[in-house]
Protein backbone atom coordinates (compact mmCIF):
# COMPACT_ATOMS: atom_id res chain seq x y z
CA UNK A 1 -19.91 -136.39 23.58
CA UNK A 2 -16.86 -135.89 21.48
CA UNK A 3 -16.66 -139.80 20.44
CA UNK A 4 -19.86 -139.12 18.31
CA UNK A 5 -17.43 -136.60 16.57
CA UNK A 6 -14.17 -138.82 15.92
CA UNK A 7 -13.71 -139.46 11.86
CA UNK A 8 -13.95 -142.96 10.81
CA UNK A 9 -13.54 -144.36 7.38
CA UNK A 10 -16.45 -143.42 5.20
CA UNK A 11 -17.05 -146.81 3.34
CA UNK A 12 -20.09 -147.76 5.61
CA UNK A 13 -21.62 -144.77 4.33
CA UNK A 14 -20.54 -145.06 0.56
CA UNK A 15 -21.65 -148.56 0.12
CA UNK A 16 -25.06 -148.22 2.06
CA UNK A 17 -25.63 -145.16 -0.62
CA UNK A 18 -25.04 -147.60 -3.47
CA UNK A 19 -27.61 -150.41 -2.05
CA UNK A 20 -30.17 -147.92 -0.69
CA UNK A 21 -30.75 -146.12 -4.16
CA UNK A 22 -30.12 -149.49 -5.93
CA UNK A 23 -32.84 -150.69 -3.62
CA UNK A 24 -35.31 -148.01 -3.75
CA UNK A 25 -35.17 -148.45 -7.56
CA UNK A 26 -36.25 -152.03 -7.56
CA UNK A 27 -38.66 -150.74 -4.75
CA UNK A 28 -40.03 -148.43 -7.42
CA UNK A 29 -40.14 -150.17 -10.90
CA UNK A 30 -41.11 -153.08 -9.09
CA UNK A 31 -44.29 -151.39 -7.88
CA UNK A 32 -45.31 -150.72 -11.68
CA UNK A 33 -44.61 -154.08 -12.87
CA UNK A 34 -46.22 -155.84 -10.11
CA UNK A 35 -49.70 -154.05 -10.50
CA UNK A 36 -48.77 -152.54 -7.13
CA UNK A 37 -49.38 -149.07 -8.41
CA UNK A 38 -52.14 -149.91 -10.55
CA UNK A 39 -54.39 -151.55 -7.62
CA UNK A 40 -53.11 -149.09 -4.81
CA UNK A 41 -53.30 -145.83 -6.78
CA UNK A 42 -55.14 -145.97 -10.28
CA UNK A 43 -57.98 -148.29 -9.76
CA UNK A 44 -59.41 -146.65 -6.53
CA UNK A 45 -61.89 -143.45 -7.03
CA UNK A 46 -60.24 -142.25 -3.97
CA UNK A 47 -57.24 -142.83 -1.27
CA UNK A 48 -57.55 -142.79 2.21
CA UNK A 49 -54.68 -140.76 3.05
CA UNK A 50 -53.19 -140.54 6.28
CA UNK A 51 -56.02 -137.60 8.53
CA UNK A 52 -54.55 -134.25 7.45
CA UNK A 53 -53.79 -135.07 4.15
CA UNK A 54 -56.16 -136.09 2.29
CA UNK A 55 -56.00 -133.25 -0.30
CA UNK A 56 -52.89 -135.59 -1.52
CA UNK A 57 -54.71 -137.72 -3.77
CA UNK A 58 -53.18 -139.47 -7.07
CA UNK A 59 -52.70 -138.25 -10.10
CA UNK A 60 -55.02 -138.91 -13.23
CA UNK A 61 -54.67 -140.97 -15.57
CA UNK A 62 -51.10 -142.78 -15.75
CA UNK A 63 -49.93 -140.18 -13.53
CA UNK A 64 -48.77 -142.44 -10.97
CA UNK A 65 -46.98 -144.23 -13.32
CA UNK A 66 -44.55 -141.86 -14.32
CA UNK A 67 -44.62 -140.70 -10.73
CA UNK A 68 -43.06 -144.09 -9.73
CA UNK A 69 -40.74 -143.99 -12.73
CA UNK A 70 -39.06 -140.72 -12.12
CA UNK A 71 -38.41 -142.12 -8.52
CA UNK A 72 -37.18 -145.21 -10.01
CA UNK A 73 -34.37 -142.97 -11.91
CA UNK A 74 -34.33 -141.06 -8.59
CA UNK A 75 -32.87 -144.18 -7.24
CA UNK A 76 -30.63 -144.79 -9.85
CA UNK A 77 -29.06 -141.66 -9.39
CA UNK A 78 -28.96 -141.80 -5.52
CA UNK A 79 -26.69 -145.16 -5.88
CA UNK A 80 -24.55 -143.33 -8.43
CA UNK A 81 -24.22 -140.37 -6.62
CA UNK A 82 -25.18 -138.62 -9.86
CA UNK A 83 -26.73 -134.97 -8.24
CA UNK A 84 -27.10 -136.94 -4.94
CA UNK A 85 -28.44 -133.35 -2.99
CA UNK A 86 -30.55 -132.95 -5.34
CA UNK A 87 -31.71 -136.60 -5.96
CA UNK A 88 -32.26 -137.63 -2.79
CA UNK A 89 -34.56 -134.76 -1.92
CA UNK A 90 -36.83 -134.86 -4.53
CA UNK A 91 -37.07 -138.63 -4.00
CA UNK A 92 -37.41 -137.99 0.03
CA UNK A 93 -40.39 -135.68 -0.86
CA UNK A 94 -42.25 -137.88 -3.48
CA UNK A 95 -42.38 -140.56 -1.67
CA UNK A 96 -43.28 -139.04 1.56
CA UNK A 97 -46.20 -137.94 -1.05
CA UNK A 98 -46.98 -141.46 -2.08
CA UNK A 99 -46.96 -142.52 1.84
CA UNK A 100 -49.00 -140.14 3.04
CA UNK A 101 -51.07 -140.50 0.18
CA UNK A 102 -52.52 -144.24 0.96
CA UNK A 103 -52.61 -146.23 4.01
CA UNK A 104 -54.71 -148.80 2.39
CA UNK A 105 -51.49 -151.00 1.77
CA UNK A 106 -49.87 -149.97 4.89
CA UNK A 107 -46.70 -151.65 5.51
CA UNK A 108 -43.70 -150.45 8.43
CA UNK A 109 -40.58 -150.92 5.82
CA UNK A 110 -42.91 -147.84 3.56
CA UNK A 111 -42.37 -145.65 7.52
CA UNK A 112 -38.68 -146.72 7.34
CA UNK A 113 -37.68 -146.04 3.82
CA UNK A 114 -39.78 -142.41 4.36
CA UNK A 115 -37.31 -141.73 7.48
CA UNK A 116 -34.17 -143.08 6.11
CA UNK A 117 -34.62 -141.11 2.88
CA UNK A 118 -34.95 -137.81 4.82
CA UNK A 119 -31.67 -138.70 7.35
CA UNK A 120 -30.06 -139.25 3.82
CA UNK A 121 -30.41 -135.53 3.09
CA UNK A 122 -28.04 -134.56 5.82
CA UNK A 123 -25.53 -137.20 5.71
CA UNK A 124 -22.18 -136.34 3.06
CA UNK A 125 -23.49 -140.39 1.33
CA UNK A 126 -21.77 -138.40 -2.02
CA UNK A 127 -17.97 -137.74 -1.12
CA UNK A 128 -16.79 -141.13 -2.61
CA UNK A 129 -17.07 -143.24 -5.37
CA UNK A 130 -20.05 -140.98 -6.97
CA UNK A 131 -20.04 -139.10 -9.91
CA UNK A 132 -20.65 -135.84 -7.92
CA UNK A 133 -16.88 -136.53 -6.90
CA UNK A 134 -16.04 -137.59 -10.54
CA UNK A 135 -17.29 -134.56 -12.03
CA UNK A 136 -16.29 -132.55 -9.72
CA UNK A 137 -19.71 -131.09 -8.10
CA UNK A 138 -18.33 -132.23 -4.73
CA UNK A 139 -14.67 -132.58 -3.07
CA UNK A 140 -13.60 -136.57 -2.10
CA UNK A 141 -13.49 -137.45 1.09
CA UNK A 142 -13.06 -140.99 2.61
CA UNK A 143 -13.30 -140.44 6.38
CA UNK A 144 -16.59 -139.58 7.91
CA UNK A 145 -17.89 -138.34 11.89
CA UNK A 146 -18.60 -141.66 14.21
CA UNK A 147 -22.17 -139.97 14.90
CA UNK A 148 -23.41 -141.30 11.20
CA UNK A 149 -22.78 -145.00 12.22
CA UNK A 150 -23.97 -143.90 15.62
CA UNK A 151 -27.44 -142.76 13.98
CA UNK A 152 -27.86 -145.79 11.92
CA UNK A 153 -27.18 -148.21 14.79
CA UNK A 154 -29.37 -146.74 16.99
CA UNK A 155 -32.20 -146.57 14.32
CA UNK A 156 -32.43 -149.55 13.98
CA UNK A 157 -31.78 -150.95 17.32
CA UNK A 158 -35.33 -148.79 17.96
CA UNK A 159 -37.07 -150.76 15.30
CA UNK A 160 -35.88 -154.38 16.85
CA UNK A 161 -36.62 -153.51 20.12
CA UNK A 162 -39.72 -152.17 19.82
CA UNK A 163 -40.68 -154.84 17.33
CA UNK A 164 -40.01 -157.23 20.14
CA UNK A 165 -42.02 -155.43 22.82
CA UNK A 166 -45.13 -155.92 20.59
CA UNK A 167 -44.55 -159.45 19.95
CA UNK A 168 -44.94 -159.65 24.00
CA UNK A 169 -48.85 -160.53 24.39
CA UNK A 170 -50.33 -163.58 24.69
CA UNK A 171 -51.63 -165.10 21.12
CA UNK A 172 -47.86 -164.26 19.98
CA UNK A 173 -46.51 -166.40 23.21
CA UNK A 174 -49.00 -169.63 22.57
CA UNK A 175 -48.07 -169.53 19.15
CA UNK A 176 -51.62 -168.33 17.61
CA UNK A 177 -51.11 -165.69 15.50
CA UNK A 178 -47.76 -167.31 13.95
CA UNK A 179 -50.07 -170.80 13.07
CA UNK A 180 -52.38 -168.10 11.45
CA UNK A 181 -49.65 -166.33 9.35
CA UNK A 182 -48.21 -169.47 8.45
CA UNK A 183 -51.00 -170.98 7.01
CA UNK A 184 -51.99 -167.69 5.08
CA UNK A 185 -48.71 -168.20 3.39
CA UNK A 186 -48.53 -171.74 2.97
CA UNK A 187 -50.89 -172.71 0.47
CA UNK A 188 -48.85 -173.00 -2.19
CA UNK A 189 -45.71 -174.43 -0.18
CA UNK A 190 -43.28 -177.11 -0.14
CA UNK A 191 -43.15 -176.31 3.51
CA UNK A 192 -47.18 -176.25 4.44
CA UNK A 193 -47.19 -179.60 6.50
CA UNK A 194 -44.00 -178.15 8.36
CA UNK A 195 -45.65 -174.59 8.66
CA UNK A 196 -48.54 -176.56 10.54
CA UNK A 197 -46.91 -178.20 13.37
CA UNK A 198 -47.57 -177.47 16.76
CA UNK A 199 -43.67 -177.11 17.77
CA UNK A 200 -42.80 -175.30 14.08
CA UNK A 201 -45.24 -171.88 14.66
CA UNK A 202 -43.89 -172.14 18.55
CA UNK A 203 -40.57 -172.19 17.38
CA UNK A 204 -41.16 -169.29 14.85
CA UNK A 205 -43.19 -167.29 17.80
CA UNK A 206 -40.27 -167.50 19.99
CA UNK A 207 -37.43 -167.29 17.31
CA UNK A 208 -39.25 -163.75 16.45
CA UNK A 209 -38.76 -162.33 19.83
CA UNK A 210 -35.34 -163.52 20.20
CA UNK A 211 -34.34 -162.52 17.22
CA UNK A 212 -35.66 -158.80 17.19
CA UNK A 213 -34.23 -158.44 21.00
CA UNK A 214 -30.85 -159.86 20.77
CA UNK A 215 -29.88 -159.10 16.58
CA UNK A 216 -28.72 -155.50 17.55
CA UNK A 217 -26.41 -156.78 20.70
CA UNK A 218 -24.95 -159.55 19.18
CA UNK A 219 -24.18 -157.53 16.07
CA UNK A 220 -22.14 -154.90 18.08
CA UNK A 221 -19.82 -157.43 19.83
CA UNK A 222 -17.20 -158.58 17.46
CA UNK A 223 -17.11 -161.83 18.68
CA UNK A 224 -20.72 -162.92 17.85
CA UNK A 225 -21.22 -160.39 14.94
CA UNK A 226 -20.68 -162.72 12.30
CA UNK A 227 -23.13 -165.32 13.46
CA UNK A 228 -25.49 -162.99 14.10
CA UNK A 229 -25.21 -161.63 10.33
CA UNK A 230 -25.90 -165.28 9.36
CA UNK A 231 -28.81 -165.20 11.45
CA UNK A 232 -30.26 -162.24 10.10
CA UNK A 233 -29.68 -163.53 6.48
CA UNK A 234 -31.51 -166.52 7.30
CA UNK A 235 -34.53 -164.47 9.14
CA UNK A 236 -34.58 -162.08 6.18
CA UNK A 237 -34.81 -164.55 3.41
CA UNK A 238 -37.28 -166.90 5.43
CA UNK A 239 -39.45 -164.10 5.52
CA UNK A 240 -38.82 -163.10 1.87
CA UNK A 241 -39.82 -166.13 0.60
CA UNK A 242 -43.01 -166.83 2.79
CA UNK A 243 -44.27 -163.50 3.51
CA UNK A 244 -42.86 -161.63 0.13
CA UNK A 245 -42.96 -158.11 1.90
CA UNK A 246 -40.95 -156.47 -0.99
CA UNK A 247 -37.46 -154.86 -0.38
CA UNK A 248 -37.74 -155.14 3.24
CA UNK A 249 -35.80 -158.26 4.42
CA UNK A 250 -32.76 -156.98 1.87
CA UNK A 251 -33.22 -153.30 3.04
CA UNK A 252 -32.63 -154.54 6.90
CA UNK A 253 -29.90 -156.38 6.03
CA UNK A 254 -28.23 -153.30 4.98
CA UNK A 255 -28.09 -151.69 7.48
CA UNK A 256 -25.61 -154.61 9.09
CA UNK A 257 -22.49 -152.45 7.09
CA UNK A 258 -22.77 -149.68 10.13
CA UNK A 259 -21.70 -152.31 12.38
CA UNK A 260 -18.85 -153.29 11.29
CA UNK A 261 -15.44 -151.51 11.42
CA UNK A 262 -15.53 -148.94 8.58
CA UNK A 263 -11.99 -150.81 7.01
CA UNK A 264 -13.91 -154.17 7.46
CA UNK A 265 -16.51 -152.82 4.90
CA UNK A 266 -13.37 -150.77 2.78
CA UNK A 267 -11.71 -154.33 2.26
CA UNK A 268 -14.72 -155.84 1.31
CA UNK A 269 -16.42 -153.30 -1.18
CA UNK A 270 -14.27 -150.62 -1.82
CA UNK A 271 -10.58 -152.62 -2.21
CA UNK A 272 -8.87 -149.61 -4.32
CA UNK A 273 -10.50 -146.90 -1.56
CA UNK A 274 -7.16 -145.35 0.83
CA UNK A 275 -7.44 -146.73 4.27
CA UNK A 276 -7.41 -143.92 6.99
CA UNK A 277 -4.52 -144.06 8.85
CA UNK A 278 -5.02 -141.17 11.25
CA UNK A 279 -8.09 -140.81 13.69
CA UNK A 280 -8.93 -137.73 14.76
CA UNK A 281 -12.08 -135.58 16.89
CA UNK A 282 -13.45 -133.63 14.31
CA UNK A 283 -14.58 -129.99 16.10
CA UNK A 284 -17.09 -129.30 12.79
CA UNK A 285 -19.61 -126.18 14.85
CA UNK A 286 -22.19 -126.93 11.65
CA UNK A 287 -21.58 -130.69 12.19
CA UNK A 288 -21.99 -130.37 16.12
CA UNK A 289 -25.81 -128.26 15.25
CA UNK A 290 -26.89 -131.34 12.81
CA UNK A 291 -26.16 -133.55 15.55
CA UNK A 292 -27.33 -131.57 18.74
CA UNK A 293 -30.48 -129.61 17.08
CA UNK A 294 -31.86 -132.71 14.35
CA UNK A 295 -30.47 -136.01 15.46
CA UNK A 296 -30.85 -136.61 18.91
CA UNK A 297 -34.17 -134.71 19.05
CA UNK A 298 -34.91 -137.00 16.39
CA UNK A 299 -33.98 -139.77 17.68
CA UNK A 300 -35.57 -138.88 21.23
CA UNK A 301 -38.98 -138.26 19.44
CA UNK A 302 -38.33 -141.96 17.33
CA UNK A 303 -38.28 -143.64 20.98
CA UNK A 304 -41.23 -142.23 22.36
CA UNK A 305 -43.46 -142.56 19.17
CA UNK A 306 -44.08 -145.93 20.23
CA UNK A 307 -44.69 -145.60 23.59
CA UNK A 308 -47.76 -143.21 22.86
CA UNK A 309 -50.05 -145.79 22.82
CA UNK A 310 -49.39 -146.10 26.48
CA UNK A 311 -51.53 -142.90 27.43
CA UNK A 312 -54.33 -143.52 25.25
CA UNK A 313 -56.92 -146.05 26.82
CA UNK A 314 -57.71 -149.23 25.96
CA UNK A 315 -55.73 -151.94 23.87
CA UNK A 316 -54.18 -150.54 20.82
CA UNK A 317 -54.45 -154.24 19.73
CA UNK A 318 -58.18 -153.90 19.63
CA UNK A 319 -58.50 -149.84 19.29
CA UNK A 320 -56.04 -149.19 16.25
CA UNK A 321 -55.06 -146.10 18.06
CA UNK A 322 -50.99 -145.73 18.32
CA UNK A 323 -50.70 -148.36 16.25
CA UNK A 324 -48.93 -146.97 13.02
CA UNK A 325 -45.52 -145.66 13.30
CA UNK A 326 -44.81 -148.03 16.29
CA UNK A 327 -42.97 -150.57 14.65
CA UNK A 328 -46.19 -153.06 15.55
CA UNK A 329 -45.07 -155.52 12.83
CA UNK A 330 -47.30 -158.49 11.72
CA UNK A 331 -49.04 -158.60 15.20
CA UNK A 332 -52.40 -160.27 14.74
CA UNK A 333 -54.81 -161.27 12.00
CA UNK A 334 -57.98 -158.75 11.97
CA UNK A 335 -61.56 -159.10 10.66
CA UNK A 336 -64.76 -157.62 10.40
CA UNK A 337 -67.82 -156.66 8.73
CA UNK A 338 -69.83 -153.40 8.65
CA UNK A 339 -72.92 -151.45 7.60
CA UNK A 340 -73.46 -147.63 7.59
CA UNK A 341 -76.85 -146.19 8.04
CA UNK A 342 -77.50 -142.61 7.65
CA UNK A 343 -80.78 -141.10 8.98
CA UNK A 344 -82.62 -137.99 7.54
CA UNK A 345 -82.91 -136.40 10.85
CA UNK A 346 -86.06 -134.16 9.13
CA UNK A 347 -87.93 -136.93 7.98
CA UNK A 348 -86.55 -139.85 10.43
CA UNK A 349 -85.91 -141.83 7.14
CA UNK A 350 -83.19 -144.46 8.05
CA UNK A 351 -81.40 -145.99 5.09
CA UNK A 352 -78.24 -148.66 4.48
CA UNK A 353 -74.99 -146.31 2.15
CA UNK A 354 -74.17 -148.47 -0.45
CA UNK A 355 -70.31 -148.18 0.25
CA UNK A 356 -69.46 -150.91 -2.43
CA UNK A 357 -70.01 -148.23 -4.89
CA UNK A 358 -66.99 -146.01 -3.97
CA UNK A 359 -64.51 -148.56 -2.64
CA UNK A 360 -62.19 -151.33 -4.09
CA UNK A 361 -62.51 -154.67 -1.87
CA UNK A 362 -59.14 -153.59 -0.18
CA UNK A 363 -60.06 -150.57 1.30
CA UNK A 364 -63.34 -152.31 1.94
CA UNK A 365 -61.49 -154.35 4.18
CA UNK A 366 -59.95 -151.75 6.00
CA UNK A 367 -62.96 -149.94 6.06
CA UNK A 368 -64.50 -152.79 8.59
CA UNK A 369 -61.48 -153.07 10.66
CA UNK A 370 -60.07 -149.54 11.35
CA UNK A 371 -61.52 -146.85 13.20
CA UNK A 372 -59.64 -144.01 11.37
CA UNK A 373 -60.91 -145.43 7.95
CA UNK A 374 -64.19 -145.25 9.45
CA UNK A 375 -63.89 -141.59 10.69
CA UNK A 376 -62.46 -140.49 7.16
CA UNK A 377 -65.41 -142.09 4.93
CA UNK A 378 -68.07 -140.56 7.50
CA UNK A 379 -66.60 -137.11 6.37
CA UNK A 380 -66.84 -138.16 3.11
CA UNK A 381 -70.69 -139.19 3.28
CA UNK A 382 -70.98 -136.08 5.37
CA UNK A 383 -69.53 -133.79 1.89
CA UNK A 384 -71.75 -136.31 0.22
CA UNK A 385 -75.55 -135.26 1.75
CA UNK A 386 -73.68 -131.52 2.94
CA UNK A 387 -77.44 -129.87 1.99
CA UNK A 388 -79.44 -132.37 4.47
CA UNK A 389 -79.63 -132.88 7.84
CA UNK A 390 -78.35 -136.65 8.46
CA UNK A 391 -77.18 -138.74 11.59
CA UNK A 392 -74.45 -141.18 10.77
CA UNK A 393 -74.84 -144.56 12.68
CA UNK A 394 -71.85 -147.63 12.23
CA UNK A 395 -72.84 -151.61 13.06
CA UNK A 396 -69.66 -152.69 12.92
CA UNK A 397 -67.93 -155.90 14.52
CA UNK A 398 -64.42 -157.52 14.76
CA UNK A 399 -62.78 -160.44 15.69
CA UNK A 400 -58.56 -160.58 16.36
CA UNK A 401 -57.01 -163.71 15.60
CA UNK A 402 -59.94 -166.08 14.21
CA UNK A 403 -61.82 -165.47 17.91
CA UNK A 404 -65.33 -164.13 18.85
CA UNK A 405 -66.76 -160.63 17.15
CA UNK A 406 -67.15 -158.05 19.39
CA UNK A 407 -68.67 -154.61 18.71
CA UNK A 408 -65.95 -151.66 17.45
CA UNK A 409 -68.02 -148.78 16.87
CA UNK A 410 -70.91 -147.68 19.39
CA UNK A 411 -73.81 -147.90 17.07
CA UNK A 412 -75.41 -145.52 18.82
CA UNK A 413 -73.22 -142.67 18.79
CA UNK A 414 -73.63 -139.99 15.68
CA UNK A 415 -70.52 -140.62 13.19
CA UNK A 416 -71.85 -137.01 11.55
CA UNK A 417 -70.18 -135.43 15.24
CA UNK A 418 -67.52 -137.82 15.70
CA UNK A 419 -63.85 -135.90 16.30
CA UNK A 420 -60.67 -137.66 15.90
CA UNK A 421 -57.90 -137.38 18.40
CA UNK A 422 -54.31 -138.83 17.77
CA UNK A 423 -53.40 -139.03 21.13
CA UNK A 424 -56.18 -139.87 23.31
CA UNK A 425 -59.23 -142.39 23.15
CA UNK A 426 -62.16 -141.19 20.66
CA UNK A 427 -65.35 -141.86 22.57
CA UNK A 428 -66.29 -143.64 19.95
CA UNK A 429 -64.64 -146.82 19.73
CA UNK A 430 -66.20 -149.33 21.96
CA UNK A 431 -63.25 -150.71 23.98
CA UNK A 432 -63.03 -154.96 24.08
CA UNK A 433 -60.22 -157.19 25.40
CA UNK A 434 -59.08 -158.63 21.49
């Protein structure tokens, strides 16, 4: 495996650095202008944090304000290079805080950005044109080990591919769920009689699939690389403008500088950066351990995430269950409705929990259509009525993609003894075809 160790040019690197801190900045600062922070974090009594942490729950007051600002600055020093070690793991660790801390507002580029920011750690992203180098906290560099480009390539090649996998059912292949997204967004658009025709969501439905199973080929064969940068601009900024999902399209697009040749990007960004003229096997033994002991074992356990969904019964469509952190991207539109009843198993007393009282109309939503939600507030009624003896019983149905409700939760099974399993079915959850 020596080619993973041959030194290449550095500017790949270097330039990613620049847009990924410029990026996560925006990210950041954008969130506070936006209201994002405001309705995700301060308006809520409560989070629903990912199971096993919810003791991560915001700070008071406008504590999650200047939580978002110091990673804003974070950022701003992670594109400088300005204490990069030290900047990029504070920021790695605050906002694997924030992620954990919500799901409510789930979205896959939030999973990306988290695993990026923690590969960042390792990587030498600070030995060129960074003030580290400037002021002399860290010696210059301008060649780097092949495995770095190696890591980002495959990365994202994992996210494309597994992207298109999901896409691979059948209201994606007649075109229903992309006529449903398209109208969500097309209210307000110059483009809402296109968005509706029959041939238009088709072509989107198919374009998708394509796109997320052939972007990573035809972007490592030089002959086709450039058109296949064009194409991804054009994806990207489609779905910028109709489906505003933040940072995302521009943060993919980034990631397009690993596959190019490393003086390709040097010419381009970094004109007054020495070209290497000498390549060479670098035999690094601490360089070798990254690679052998954190990033293929990383790597092997970012391929079979996805898959895990395989070994749980039932559809993870319709069951939630494997769905996060599988790169299941804009799949289906979900809906449902709910009501919790708790019963005083000493006097057989069965009531409706007001759960409007607790919960903005966002988690509300997710309340109705996902089974983990559902767990997490039954513990939290449970803490709630801790000094009587209650059974918990759901009435909750859901529909996928505009079709028939079916029954999620088995209303006759007690929520008060319900267990939650990652990796295999919980009893619980009624199966349906979606």
């Amino acid at each position: 495996m020596n080619f993973l160790f041959k030194a290449i040019d550095n500017s790949p690197l270097i330039v990613f650095r620049i847009f990924f801190g410029f990026l996560i900045a925006c990210e950041s600062f954008g969130a506070i202008l936006t209201g994002w922070v405001k309705r995700v974090f301060i308006d809520p009594e409560f989070t629903f944090s990912f199971i096993g942490f919810e003791w991560l729950q915001p700070l008071p007051g406008f504590g999650m304000y200047y939580y978002f600002i110091i990673m804003g600055i974070l950022g701003l020093c992670i594109m400088l290079g300005y204490y990069y070690r030290i900047s990029i793991i504070l920021y790695s660790f605050l906002w694997a805080g924030a992620y954990l801390m919500q799901k409510s507002h789930y979205n896959n580029h939030y999973y990306l950005l988290l695993l990026i920011s923690f590969l960042m750690i390792v990587l030498p992203a600070n030995k060129y044109a960074s003030l580290d180098v400037k002021q002399n906290r860290t010696t210059e560099q301008i060649t780097m080990p092949f495995w770095i480009s190696f890591l980002f390539i495959v990365q994202v090649g994992i996210v494309y591919f597994f992207a298109a996998i999901a896409k691979i059912y059948p209201d994606w292949l007649d075109g229903t769920f992309t006529k449903i997204l398209l109208a969500e967004h097309s209210s307000n658009s110059v483009f809402s009689e296109l968005f509706s025709k029959k041939w238009f969501y088709l072509f989107i439905a198919y374009a998708g699939i394509a796109f997320d199973l052939l972007i990573v080929p035809l972007l490592l064969i030089k002959r086709t690389r450039t058109l296949a940068l064009i194409a991804s601009l054009l994806f990207h900024i489609f779905n910028a403008i109709t489906l505003q999902i933040g940072i995302f399209p521009f943060f993919a697009l980034s990631f397009a500088l690993f596959f190019y040749e490393s003086e390709t990007i040097r010419r381009i960004f970094l004109k007054n950066k020495p070209s290497v003229k000498f390549e060479k096997t670098q035999f690094n033994f601490n360089e070798k351990k990254i690679v052998y002991f954190l990033i293929i074992p990383y790597l092997i356990i970012q391929a079979l995430l996805p898959l895990r969904h395989h070994i749980i019964e039932g559809d993870v469509l319709w069951t939630e269950e494997g769905h996060r952190l599988s790169w299941r991207m804009m799949l289906r539109e979900r809906n449902g409705y709910i009501n919790i009843l708790i019963k005083d198993l000493s006097s057989g007393q069965l009531s409706n929990y007001d759960y409007h009282k607790n919960l903005t109309v966002k988690q509300i939503n997710n309340l109705a259509t996902k089974p983990d939600f559902i767990w997490q507030y039954c513990q939290r009624i449970k803490k709630e009525f801790e000094n009587k003896n209650i059974a918990i019983y759901i009435e909750c149905k859901n529909n996928i993609n505009k079709k028939e409700y079916k029954t999620l939760i088995d209303p006759n099974f007690d929520m008060a003894k319900a267990e939650w399993s990652h990796f295999k079915h919980n009893e619980w959850i009624v199966l349906q075809k979606p």
